[in-house]
Protein backbone atom coordinates (compact mmCIF):
# COMPACT_ATOMS: atom_id res chain seq x y z
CA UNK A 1 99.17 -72.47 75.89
CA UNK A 2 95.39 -72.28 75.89
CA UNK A 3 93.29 -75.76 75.56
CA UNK A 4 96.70 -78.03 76.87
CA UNK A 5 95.52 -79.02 80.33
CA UNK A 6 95.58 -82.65 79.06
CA UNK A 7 96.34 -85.77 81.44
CA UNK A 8 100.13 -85.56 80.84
CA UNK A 9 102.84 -87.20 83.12
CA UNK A 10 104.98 -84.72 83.30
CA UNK A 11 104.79 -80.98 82.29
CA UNK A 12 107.73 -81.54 80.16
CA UNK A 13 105.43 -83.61 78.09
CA UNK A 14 102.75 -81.17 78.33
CA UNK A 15 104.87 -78.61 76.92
CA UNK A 16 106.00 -80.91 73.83
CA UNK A 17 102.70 -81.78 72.88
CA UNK A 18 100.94 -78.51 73.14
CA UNK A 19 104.07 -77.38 71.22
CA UNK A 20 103.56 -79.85 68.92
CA UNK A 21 100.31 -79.22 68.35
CA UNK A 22 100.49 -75.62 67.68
CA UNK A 23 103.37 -75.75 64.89
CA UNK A 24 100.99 -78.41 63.25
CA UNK A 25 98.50 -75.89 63.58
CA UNK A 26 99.91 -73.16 62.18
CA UNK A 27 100.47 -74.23 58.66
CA UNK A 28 101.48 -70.96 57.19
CA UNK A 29 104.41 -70.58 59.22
CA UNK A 30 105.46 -74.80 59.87
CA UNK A 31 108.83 -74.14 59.54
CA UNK A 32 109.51 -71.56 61.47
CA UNK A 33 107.19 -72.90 64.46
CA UNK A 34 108.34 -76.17 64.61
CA UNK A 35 112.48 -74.66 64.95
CA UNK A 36 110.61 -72.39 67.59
CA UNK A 37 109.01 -75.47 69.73
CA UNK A 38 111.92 -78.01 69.65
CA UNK A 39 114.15 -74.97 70.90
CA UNK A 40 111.77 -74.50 73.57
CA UNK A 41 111.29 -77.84 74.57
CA UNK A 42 115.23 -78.65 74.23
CA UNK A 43 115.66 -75.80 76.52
CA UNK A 44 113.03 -77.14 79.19
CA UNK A 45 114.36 -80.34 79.17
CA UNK A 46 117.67 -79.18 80.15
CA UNK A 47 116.25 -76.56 82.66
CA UNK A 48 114.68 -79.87 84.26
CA UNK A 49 117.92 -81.57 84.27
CA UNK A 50 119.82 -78.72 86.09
CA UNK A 51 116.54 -78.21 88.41
C-alpha cells in the first residue's frame, strides 16, 4: 500500500482508507476491488478483535 502513511488513528483505519482509495482508483475493475477491500478490511477488523 504505497503513498498510505497518512496520520491515521489506528492502522485499521489506515487499511480502510488506503483500501478505499485504491478501488476508487481503479475504475476499470470497481466492482471487483471494492468486494476485494471490504473483505479485507472485514477480515482485519475481526483479526483485531480476536488479537
Amino acid at each position: 500500500m504505497v503513498g498510505c502513511s497518512k496520520s491515521l488513528p489506528t492502522e485499521l483505519a489506515l487499511h480502510i482508507s488506503c483500501a478505499s482509495l485504491i478501488c476508487e482508483t481503479e475504475f476499470e475493475q470497481q466492482v471487483n476491488h471494492k468486494h476485494l477491500c471490504v473483505t479485507l478490511a472485514v477480515s482485519d477488523k475481526i483479526n483485531m478483535v480476536l488479537l
